[in-house]
C-alpha atoms as a PDB file:
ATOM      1  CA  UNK A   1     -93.004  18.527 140.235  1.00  0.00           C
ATOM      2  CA  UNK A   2     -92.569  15.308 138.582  1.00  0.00           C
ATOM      3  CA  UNK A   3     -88.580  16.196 138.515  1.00  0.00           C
ATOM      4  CA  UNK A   4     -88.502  15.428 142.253  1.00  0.00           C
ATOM      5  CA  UNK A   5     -89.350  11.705 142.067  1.00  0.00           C
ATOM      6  CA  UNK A   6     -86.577   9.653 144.041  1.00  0.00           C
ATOM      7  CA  UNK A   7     -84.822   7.093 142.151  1.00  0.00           C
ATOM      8  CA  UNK A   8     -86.956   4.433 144.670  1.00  0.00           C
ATOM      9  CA  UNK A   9     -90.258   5.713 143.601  1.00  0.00           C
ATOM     10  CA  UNK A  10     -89.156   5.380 139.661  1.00  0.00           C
ATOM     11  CA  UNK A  11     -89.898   2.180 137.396  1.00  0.00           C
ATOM     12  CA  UNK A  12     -87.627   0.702 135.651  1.00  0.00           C
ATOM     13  CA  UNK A  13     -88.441   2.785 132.147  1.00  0.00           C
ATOM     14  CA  UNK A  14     -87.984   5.640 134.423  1.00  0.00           C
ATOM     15  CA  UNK A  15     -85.039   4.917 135.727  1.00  0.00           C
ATOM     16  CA  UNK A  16     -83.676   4.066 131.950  1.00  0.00           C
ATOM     17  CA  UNK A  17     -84.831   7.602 130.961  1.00  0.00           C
ATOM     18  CA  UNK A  18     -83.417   9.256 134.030  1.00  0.00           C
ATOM     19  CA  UNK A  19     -79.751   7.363 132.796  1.00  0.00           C
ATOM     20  CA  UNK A  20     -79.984   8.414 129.346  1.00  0.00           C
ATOM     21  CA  UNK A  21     -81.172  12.172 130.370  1.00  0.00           C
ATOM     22  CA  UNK A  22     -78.075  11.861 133.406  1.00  0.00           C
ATOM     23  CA  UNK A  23     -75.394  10.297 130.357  1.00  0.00           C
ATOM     24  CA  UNK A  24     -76.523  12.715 127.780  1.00  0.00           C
ATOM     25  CA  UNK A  25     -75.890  16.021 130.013  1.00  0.00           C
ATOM     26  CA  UNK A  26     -72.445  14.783 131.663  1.00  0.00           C
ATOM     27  CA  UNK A  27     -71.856  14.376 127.597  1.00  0.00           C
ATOM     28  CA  UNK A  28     -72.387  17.872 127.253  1.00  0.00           C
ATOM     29  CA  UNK A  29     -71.059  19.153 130.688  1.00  0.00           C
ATOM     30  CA  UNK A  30     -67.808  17.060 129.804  1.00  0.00           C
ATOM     31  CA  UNK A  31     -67.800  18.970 126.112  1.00  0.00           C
ATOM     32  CA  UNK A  32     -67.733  22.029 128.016  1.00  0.00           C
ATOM     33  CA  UNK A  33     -65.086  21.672 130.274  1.00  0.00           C
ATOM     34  CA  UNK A  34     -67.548  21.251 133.090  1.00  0.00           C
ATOM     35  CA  UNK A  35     -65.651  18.902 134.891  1.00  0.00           C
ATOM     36  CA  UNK A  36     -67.441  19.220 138.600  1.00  0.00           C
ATOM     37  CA  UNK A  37     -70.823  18.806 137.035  1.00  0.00           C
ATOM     38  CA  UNK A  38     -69.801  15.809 134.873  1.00  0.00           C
ATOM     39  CA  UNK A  39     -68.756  14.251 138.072  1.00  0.00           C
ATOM     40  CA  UNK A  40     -72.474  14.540 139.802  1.00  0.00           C
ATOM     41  CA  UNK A  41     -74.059  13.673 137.082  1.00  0.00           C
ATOM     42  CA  UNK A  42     -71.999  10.542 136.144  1.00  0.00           C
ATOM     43  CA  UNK A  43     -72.635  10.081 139.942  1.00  0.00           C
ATOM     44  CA  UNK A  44     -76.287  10.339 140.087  1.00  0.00           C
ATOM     45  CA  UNK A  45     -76.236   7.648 136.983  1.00  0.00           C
ATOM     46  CA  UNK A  46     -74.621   5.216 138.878  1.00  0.00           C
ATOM     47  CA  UNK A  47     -77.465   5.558 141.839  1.00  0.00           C
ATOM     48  CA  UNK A  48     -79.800   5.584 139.805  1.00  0.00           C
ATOM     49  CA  UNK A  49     -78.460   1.718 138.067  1.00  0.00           C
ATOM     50  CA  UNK A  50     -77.892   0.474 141.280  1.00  0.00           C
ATOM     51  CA  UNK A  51     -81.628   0.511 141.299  1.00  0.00           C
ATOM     52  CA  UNK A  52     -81.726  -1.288 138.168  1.00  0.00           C
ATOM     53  CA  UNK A  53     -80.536  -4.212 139.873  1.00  0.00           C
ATOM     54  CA  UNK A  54     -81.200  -6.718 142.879  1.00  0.00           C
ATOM     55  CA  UNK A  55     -79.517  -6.262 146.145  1.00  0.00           C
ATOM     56  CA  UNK A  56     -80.144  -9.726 146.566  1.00  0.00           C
ATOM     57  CA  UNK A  57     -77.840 -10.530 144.352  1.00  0.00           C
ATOM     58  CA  UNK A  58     -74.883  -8.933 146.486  1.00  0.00           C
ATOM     59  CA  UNK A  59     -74.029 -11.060 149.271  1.00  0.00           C
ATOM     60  CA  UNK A  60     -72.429 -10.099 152.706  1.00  0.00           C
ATOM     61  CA  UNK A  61     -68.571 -11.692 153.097  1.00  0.00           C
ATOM     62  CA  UNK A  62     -68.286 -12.045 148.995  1.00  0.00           C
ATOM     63  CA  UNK A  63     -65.346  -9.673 147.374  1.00  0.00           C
ATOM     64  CA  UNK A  64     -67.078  -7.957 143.768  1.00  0.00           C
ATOM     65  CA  UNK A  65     -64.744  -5.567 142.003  1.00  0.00           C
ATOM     66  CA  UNK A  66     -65.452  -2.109 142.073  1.00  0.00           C
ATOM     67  CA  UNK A  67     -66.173  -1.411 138.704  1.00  0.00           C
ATOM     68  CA  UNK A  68     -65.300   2.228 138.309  1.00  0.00           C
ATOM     69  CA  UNK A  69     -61.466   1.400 139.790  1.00  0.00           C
ATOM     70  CA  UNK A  70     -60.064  -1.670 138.032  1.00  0.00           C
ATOM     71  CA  UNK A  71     -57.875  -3.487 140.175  1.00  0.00           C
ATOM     72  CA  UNK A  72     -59.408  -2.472 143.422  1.00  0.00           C
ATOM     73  CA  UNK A  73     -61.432  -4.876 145.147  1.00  0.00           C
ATOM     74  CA  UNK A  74     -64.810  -4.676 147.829  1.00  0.00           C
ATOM     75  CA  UNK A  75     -65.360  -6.785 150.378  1.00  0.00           C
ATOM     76  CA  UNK A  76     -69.151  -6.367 151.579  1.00  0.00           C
ATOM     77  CA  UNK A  77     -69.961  -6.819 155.523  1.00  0.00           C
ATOM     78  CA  UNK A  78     -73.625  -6.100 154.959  1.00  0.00           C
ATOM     79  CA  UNK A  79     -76.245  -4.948 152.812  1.00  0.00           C
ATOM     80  CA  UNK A  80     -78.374  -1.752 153.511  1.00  0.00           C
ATOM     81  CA  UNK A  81     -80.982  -0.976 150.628  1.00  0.00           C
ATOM     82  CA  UNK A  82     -79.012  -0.317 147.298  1.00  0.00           C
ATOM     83  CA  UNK A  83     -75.520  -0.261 149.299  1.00  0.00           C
ATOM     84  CA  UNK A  84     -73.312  -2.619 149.995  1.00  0.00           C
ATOM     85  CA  UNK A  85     -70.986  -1.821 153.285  1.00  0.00           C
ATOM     86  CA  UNK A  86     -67.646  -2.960 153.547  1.00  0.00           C
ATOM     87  CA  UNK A  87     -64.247  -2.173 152.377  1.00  0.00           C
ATOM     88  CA  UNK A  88     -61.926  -1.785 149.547  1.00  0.00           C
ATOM     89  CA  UNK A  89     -59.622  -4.840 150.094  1.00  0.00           C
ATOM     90  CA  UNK A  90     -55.759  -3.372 149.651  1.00  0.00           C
ATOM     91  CA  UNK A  91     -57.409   0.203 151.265  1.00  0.00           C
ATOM     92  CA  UNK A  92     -57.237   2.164 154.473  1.00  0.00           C
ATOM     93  CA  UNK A  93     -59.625  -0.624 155.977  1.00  0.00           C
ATOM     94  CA  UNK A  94     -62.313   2.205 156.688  1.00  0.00           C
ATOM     95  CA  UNK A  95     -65.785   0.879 156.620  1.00  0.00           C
ATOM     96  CA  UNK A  96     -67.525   2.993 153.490  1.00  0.00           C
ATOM     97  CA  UNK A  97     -70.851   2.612 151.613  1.00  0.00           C
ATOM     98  CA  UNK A  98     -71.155   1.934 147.609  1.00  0.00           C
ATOM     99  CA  UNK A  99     -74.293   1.747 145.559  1.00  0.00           C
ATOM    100  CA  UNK A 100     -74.092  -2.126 143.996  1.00  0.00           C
ATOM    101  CA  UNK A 101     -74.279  -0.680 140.655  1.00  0.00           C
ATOM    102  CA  UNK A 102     -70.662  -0.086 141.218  1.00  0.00           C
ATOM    103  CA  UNK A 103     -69.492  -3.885 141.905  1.00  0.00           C
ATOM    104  CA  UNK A 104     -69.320  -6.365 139.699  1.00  0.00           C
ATOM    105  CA  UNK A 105     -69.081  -9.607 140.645  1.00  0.00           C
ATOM    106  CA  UNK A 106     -65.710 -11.693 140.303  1.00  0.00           C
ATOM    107  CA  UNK A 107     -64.720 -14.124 137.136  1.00  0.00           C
ATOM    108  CA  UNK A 108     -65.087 -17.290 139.138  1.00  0.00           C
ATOM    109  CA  UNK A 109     -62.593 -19.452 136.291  1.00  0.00           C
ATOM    110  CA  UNK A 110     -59.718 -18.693 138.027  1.00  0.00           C
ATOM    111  CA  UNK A 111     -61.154 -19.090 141.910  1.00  0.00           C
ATOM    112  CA  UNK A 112     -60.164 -22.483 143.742  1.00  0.00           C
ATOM    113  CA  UNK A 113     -62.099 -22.151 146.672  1.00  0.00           C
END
């Protein structure tokens, strides 16, 4: 059952397969009016790029942009694996979990800190 290989376990030409197999069905599921499963599968595509990247590269108390909601903002508190905890600056406040591959760090041009 090679299917059932978590997205840890995977290398990174895995992983690239799994995105382009994951991109190429929500395609199709999207074609068809599938709208639920085009949401999973555009879902499991983002886990699966978050581990892509390096969670070292996310830092506790820095504010990325969520990438998937221009204009909203992430604060993280802490890092846990592939997710960064915090919350959406401008948002209820509640503490929630995204996978990194959703922020994207800020344009620092127009920061004066």
């Amino acid at each position: 059952m090679e299917r059932e290989k978590r997205y840890s376990q995977m290398t990174e030409y895995e992983l690239r397969q799994e995105i382009a197999s994951l991109h190429e069905k929500a395609r199709k599921a999207e074609q068809m009016g599938m709208v639920s499963e085009f949401s999973v599968l555009e879902r499991k595509a983002v886990m699966a790029k978050a581990y892509l990247l390096d969670p070292a590269d996310f830092k506790a108390g820095e504010i990325y942009q969520v990438e998937t909601d221009p204009g909203t903002y992430f604060k993280i508190n802490y890092m846990n694996g592939v997710f960064a905890w915090g919350y959406r600056l401008n948002g209820t406040g509640e503490e929630e979990a995204l996978p990194i591959s959703m922020l994207k760090k800020l344009e620092q041009s127009n920061d004066h800190n």
